[in-house]
PDB file of N, CA and C in Angstrom:
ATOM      1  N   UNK A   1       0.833  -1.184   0.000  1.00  0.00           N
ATOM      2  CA  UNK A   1       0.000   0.000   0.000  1.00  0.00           C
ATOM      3  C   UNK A   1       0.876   1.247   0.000  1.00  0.00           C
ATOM      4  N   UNK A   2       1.755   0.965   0.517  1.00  0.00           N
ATOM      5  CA  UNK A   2       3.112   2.231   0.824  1.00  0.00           C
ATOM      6  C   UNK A   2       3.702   2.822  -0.350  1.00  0.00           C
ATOM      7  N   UNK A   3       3.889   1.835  -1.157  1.00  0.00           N
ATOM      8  CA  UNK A   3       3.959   1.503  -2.492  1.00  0.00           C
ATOM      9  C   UNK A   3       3.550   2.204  -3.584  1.00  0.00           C
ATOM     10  N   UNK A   4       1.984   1.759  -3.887  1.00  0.00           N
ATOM     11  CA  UNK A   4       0.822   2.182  -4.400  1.00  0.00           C
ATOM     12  C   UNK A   4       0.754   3.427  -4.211  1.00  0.00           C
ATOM     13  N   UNK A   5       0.978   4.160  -2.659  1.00  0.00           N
ATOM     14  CA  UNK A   5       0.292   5.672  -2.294  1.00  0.00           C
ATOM     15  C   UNK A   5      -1.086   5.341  -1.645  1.00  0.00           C
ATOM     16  N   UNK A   6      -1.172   4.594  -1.269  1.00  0.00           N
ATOM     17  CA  UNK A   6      -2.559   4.421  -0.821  1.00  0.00           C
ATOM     18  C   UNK A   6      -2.878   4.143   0.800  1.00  0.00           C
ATOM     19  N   UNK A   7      -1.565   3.845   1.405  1.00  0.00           N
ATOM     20  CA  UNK A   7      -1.731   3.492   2.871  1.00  0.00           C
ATOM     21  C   UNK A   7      -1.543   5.134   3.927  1.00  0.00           C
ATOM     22  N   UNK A   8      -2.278   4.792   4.750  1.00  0.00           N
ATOM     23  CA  UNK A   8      -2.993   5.793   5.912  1.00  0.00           C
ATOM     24  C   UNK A   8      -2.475   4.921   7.129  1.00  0.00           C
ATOM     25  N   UNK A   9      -2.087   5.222   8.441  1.00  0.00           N
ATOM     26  CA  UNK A   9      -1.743   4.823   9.725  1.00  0.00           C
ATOM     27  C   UNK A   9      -3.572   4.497  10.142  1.00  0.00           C
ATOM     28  N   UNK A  10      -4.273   5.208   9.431  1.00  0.00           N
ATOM     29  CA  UNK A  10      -5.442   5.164  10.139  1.00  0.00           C
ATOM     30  C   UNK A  10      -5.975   3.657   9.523  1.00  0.00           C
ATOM     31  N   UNK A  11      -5.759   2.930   8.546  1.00  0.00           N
ATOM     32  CA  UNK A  11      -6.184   2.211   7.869  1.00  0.00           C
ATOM     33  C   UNK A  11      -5.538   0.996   8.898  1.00  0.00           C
ATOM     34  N   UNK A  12      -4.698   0.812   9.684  1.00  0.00           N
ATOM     35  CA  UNK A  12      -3.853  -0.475  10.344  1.00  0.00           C
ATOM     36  C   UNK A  12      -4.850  -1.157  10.797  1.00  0.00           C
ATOM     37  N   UNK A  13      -6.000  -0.815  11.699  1.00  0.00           N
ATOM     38  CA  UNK A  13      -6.998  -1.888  11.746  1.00  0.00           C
ATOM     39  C   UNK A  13      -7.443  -2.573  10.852  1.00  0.00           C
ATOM     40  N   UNK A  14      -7.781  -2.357  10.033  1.00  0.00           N
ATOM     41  CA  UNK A  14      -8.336  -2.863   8.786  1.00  0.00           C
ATOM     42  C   UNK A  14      -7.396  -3.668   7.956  1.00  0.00           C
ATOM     43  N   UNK A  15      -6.078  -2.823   8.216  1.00  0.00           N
ATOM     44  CA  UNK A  15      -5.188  -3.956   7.509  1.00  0.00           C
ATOM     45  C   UNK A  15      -4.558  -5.163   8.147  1.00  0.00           C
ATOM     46  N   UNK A  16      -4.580  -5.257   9.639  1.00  0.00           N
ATOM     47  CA  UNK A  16      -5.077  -6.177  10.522  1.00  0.00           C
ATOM     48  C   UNK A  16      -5.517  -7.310  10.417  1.00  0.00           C
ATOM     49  N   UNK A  17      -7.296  -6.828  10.184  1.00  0.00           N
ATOM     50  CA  UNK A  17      -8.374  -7.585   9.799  1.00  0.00           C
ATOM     51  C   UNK A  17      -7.833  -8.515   8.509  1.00  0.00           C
ATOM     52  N   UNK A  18      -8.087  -7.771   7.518  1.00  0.00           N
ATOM     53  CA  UNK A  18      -7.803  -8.245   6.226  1.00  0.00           C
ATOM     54  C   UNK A  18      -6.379  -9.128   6.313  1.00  0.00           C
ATOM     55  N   UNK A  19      -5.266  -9.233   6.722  1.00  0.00           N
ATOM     56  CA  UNK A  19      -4.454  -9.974   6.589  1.00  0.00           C
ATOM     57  C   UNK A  19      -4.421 -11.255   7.605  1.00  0.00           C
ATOM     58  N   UNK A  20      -5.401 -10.930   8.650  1.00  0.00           N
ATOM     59  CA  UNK A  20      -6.041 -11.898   9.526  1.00  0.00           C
ATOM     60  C   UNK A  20      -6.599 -12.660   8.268  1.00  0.00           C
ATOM     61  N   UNK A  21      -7.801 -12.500   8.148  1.00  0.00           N
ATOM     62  CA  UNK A  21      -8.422 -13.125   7.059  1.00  0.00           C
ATOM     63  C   UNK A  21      -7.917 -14.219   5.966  1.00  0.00           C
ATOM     64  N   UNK A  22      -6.693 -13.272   5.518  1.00  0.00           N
ATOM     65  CA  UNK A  22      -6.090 -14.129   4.311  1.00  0.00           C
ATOM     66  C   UNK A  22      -5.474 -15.012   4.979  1.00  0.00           C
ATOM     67  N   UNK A  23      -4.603 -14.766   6.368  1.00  0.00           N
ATOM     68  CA  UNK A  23      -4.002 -16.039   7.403  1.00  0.00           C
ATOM     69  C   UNK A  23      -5.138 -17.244   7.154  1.00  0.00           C
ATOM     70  N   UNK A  24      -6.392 -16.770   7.630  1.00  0.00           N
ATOM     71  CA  UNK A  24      -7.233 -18.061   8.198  1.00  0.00           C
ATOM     72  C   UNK A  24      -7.836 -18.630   6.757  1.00  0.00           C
ATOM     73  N   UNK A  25      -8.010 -18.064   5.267  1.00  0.00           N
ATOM     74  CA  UNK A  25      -8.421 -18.603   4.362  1.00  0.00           C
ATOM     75  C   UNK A  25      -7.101 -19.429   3.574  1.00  0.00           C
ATOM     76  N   UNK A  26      -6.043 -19.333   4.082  1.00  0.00           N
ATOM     77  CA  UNK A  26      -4.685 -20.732   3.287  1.00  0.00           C
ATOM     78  C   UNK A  26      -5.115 -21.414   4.469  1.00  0.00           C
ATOM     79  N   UNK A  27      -4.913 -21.338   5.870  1.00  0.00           N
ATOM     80  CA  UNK A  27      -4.762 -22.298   6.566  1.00  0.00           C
ATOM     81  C   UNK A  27      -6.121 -23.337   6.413  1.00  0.00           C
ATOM     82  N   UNK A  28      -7.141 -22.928   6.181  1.00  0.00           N
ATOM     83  CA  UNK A  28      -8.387 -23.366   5.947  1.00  0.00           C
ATOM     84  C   UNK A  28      -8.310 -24.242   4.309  1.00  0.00           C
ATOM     85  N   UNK A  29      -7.520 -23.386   3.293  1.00  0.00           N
ATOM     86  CA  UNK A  29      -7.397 -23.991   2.366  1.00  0.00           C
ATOM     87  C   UNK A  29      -6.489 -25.430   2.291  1.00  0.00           C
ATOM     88  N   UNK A  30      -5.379 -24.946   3.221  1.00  0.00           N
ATOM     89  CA  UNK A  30      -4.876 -26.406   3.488  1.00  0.00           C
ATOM     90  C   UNK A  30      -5.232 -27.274   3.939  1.00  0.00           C
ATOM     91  N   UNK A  31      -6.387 -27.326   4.938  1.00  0.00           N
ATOM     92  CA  UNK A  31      -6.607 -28.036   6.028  1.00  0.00           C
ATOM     93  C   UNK A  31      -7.940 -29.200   4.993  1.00  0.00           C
ATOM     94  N   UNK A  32      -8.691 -27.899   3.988  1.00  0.00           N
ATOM     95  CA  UNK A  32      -9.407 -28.574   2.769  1.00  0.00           C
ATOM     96  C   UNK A  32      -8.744 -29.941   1.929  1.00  0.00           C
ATOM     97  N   UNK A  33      -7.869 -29.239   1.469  1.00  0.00           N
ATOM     98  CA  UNK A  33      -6.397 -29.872   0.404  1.00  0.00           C
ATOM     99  C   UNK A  33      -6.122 -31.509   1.324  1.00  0.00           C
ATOM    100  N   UNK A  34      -5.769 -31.017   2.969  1.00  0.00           N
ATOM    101  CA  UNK A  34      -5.272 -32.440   3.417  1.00  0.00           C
ATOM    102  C   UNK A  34      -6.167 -33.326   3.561  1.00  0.00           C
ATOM    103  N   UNK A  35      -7.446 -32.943   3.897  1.00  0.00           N
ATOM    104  CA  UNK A  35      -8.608 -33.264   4.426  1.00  0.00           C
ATOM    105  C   UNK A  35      -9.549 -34.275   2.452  1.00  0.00           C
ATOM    106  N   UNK A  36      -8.814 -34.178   1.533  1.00  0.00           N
ATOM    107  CA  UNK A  36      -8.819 -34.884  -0.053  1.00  0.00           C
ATOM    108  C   UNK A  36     -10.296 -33.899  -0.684  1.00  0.00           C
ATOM    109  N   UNK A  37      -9.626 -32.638  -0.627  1.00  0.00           N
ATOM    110  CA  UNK A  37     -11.297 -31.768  -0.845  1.00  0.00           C
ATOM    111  C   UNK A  37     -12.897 -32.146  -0.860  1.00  0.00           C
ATOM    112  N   UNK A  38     -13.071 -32.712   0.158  1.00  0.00           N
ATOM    113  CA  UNK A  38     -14.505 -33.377   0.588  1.00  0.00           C
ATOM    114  C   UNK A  38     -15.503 -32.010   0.722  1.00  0.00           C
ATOM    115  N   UNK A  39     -15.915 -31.878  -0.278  1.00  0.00           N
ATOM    116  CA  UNK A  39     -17.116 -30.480  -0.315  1.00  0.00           C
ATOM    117  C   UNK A  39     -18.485 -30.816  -0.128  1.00  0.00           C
ATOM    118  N   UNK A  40     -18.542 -32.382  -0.064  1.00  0.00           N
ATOM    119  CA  UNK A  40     -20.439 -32.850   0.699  1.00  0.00           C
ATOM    120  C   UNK A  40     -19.640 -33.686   1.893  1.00  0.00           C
ATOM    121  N   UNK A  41     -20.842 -32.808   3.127  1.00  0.00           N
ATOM    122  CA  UNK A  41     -21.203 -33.870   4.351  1.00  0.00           C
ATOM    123  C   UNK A  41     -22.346 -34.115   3.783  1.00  0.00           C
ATOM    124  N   UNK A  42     -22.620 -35.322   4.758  1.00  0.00           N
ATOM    125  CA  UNK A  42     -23.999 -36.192   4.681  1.00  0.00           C
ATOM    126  C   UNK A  42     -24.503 -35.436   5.899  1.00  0.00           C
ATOM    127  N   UNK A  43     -26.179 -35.170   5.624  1.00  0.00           N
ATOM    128  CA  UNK A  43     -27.077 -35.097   6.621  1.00  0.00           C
ATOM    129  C   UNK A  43     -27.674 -36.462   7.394  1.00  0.00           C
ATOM    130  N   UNK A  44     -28.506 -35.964   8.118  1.00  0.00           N
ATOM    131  CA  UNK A  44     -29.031 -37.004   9.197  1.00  0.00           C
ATOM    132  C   UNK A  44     -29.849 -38.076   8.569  1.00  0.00           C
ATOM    133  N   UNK A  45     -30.642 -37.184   6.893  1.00  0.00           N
ATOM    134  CA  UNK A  45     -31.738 -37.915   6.800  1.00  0.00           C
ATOM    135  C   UNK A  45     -31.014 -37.989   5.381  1.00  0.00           C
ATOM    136  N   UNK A  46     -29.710 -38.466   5.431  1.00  0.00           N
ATOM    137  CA  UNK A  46     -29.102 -39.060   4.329  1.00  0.00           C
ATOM    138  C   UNK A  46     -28.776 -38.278   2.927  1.00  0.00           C
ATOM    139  N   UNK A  47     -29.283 -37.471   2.809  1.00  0.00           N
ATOM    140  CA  UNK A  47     -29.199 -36.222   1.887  1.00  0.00           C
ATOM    141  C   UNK A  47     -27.500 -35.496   2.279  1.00  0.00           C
ATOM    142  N   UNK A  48     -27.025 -34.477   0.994  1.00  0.00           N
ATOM    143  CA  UNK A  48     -25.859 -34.352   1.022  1.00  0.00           C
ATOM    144  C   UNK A  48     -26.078 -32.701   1.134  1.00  0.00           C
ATOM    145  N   UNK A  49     -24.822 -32.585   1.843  1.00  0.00           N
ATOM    146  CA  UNK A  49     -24.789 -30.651   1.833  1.00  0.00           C
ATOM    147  C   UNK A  49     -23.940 -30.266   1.538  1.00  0.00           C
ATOM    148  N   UNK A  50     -23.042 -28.983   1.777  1.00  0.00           N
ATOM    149  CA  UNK A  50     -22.219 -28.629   1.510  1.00  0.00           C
ATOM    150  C   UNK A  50     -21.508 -28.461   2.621  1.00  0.00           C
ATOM    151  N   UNK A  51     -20.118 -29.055   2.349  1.00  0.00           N
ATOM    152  CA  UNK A  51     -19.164 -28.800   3.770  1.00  0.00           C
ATOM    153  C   UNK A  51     -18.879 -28.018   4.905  1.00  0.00           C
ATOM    154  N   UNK A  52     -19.007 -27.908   5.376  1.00  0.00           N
ATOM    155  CA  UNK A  52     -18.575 -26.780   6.438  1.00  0.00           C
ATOM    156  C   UNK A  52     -17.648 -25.842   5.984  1.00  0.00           C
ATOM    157  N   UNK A  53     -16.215 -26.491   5.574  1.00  0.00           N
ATOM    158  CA  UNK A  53     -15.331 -25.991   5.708  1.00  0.00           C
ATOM    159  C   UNK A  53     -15.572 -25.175   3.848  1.00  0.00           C
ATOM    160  N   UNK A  54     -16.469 -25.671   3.384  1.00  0.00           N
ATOM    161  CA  UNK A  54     -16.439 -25.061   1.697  1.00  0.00           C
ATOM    162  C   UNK A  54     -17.180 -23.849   2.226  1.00  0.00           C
ATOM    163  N   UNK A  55     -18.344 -23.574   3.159  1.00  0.00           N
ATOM    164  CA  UNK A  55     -19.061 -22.707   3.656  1.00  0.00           C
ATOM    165  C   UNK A  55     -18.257 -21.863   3.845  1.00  0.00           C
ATOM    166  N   UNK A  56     -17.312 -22.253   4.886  1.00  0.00           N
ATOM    167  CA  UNK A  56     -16.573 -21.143   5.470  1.00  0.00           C
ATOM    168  C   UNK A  56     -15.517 -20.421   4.683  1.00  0.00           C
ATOM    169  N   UNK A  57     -14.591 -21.219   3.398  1.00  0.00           N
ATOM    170  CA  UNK A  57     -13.907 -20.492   2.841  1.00  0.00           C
ATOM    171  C   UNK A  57     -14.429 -20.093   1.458  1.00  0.00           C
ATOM    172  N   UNK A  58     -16.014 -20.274   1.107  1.00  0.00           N
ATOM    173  CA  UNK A  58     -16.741 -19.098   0.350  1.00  0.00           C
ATOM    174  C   UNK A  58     -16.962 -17.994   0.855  1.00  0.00           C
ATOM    175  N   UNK A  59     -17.001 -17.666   2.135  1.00  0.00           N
ATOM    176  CA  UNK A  59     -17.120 -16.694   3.136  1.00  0.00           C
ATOM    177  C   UNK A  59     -16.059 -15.896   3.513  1.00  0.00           C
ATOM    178  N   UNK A  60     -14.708 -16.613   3.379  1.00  0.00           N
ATOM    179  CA  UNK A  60     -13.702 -15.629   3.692  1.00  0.00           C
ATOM    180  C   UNK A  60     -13.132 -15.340   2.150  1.00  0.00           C
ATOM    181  N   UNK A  61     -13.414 -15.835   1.052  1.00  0.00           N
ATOM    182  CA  UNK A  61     -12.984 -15.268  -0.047  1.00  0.00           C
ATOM    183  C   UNK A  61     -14.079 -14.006  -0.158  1.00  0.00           C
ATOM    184  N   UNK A  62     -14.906 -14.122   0.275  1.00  0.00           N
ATOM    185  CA  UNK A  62     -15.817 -13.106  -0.341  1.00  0.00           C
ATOM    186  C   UNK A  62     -15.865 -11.946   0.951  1.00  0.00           C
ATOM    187  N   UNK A  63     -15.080 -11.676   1.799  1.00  0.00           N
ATOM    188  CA  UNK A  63     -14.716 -10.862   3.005  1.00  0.00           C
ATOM    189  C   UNK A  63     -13.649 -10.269   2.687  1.00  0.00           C
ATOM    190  N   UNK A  64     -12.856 -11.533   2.357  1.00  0.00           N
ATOM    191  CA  UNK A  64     -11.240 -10.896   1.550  1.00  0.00           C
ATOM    192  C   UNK A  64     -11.529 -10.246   0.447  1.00  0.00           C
ATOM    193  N   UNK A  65     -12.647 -10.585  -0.688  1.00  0.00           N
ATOM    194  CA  UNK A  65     -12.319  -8.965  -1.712  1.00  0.00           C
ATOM    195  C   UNK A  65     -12.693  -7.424  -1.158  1.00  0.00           C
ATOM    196  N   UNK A  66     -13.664  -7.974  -0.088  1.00  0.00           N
ATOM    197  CA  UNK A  66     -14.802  -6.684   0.205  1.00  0.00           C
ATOM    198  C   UNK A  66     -13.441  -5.928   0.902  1.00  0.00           C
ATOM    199  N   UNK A  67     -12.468  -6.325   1.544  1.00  0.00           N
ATOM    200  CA  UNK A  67     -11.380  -5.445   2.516  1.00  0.00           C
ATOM    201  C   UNK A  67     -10.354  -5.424   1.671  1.00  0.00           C
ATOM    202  N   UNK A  68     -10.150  -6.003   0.555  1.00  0.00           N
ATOM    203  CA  UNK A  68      -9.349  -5.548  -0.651  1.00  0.00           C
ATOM    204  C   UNK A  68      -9.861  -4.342  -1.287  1.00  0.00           C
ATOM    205  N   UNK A  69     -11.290  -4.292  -1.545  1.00  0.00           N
ATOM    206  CA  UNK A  69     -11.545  -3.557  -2.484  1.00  0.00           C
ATOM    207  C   UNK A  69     -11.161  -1.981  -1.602  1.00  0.00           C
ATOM    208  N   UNK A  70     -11.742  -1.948  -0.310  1.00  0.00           N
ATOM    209  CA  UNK A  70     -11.857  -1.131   0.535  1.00  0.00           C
ATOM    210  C   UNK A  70      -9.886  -0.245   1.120  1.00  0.00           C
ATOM    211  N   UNK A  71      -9.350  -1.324   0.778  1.00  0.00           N
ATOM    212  CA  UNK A  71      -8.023  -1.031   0.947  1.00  0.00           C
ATOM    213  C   UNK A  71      -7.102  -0.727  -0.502  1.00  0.00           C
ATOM    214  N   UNK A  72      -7.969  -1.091  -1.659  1.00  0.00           N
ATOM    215  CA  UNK A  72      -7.449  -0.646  -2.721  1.00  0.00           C
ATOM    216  C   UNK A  72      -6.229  -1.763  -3.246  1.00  0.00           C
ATOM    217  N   UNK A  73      -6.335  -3.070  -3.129  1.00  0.00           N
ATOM    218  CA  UNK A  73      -5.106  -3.821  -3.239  1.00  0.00           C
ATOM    219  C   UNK A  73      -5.579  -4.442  -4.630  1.00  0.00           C
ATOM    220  N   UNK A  74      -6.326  -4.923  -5.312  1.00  0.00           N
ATOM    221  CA  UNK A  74      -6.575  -5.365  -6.309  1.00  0.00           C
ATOM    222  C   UNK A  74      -6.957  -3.702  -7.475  1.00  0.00           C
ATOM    223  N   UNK A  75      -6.790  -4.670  -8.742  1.00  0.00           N
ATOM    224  CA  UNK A  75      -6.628  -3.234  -9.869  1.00  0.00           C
ATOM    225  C   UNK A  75      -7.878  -2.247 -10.129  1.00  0.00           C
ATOM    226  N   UNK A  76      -9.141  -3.312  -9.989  1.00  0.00           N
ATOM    227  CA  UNK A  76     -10.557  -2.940 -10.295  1.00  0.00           C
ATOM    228  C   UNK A  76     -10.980  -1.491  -9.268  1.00  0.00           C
ATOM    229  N   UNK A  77     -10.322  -1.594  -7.845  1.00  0.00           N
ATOM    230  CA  UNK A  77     -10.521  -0.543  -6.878  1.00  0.00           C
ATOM    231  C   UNK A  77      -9.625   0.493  -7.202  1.00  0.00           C
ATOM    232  N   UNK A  78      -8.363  -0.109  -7.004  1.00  0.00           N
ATOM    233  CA  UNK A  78      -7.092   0.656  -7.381  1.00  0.00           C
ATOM    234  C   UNK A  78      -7.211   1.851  -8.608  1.00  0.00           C
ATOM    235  N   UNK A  79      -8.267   1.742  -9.355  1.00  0.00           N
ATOM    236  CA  UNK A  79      -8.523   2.584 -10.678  1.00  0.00           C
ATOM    237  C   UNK A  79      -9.437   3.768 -10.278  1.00  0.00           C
ATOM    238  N   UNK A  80     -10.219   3.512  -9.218  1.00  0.00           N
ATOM    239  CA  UNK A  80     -10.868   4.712  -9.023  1.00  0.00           C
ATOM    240  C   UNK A  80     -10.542   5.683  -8.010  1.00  0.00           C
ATOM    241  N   UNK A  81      -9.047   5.444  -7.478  1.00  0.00           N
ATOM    242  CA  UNK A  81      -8.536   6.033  -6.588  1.00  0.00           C
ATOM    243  C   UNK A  81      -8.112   7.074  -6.599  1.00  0.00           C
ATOM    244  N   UNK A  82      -8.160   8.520  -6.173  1.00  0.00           N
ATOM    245  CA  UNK A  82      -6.983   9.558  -6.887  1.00  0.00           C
ATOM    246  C   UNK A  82      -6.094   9.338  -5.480  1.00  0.00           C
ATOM    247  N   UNK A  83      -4.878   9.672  -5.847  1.00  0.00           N
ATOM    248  CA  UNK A  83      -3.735   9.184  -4.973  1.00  0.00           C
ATOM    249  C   UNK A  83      -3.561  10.891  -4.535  1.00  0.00           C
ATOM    250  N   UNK A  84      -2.971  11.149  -2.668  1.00  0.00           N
ATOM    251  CA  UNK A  84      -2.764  12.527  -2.853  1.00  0.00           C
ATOM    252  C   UNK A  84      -1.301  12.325  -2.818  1.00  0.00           C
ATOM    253  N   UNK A  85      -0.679  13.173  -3.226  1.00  0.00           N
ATOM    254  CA  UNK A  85       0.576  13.567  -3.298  1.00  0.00           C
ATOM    255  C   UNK A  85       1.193  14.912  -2.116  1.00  0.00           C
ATOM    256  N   UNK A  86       2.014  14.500  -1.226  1.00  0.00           N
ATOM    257  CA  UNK A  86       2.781  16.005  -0.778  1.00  0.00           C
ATOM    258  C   UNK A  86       3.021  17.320  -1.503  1.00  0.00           C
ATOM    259  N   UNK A  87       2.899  17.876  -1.378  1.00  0.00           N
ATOM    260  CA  UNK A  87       3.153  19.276  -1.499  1.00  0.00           C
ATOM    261  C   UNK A  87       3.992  19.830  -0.963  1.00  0.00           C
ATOM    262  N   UNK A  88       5.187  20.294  -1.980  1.00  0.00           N
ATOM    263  CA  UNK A  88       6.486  20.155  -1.437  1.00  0.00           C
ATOM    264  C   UNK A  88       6.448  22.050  -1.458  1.00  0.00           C
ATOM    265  N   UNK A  89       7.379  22.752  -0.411  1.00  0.00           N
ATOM    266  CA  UNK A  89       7.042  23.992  -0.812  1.00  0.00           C
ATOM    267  C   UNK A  89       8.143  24.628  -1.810  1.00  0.00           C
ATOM    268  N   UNK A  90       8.541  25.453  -2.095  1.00  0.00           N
ATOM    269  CA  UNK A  90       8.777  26.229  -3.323  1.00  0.00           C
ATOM    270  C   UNK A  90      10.395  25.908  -2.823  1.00  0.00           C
ATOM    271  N   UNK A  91      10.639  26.448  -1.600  1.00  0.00           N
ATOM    272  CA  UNK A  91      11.837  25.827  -0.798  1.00  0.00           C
ATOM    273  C   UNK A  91      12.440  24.501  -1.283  1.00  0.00           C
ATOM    274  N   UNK A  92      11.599  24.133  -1.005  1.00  0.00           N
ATOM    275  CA  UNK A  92      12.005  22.176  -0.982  1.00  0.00           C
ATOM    276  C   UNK A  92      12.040  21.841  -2.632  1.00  0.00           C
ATOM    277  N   UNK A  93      11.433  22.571  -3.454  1.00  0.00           N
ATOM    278  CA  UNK A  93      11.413  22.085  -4.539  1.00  0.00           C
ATOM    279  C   UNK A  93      12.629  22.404  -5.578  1.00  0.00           C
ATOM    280  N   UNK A  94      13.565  23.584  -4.780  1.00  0.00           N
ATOM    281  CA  UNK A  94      14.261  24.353  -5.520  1.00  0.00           C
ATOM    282  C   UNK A  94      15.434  23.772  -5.230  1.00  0.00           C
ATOM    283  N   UNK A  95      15.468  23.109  -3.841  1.00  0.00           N
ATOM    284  CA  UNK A  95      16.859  22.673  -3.280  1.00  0.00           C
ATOM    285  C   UNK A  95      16.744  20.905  -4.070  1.00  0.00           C
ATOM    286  N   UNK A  96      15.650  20.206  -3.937  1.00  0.00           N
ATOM    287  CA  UNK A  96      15.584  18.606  -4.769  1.00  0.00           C
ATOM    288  C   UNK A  96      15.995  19.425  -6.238  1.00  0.00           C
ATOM    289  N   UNK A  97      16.040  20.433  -7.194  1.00  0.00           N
ATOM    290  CA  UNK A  97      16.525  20.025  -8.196  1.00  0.00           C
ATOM    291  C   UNK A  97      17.809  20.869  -8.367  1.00  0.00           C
ATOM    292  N   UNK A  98      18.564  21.040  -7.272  1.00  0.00           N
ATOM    293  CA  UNK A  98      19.981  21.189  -7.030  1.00  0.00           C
ATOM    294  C   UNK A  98      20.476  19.915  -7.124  1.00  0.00           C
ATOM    295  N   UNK A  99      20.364  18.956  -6.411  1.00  0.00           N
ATOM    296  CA  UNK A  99      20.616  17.888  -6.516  1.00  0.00           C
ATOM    297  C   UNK A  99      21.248  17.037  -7.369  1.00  0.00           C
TER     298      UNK A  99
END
């Protein structure tokens, strides 16, 4: 984000969250992967559902774009951003092109 121009001190919660998130959606993805990607449990009355664990990491992919989009890390957000720039004063600008 530092990078980009897009990161704020005020944003660290959020970037927190969101990298929380992506932690628990590999570890979840692995745990899928070891687990031989089993995406139906069986119900009680013999009928098939959808896994728990497929539940849960449709849920954190779709949490992880919403705090991407919101943080600007993918291109689709990243495009409607105007970035601010410093404002260097007349001072500062005269001595950087001494340089």
């Amino acid at each position: 984000m530092k990078e980009l121009g897009t990161h704020k001190t005020q944003y660290n919660r959020m970037i927190d969250i969101y990298s929380e998130l992506v932690h628990q959606y590999f570890r979840l993805n692995y745990e899928f992967e070891e687990g031989g990607y089993q995406y139906e449990s069986f119900t009680a009355a013999g009928g098939a559902k959808k896994s728990p664990i497929v539940a849960t990491l449709e849920t954190l992919r779709k949490d992880i774009l919403a705090y991407s989009d919101r943080l600007c890390l993918n291109p689709k957000s990243f495009e409607t951003v105007t970035i601010e720039t410093e404002q260097k004063s007349k001072l500062a600008g005269m001595l950087s092109k001494l340089e």
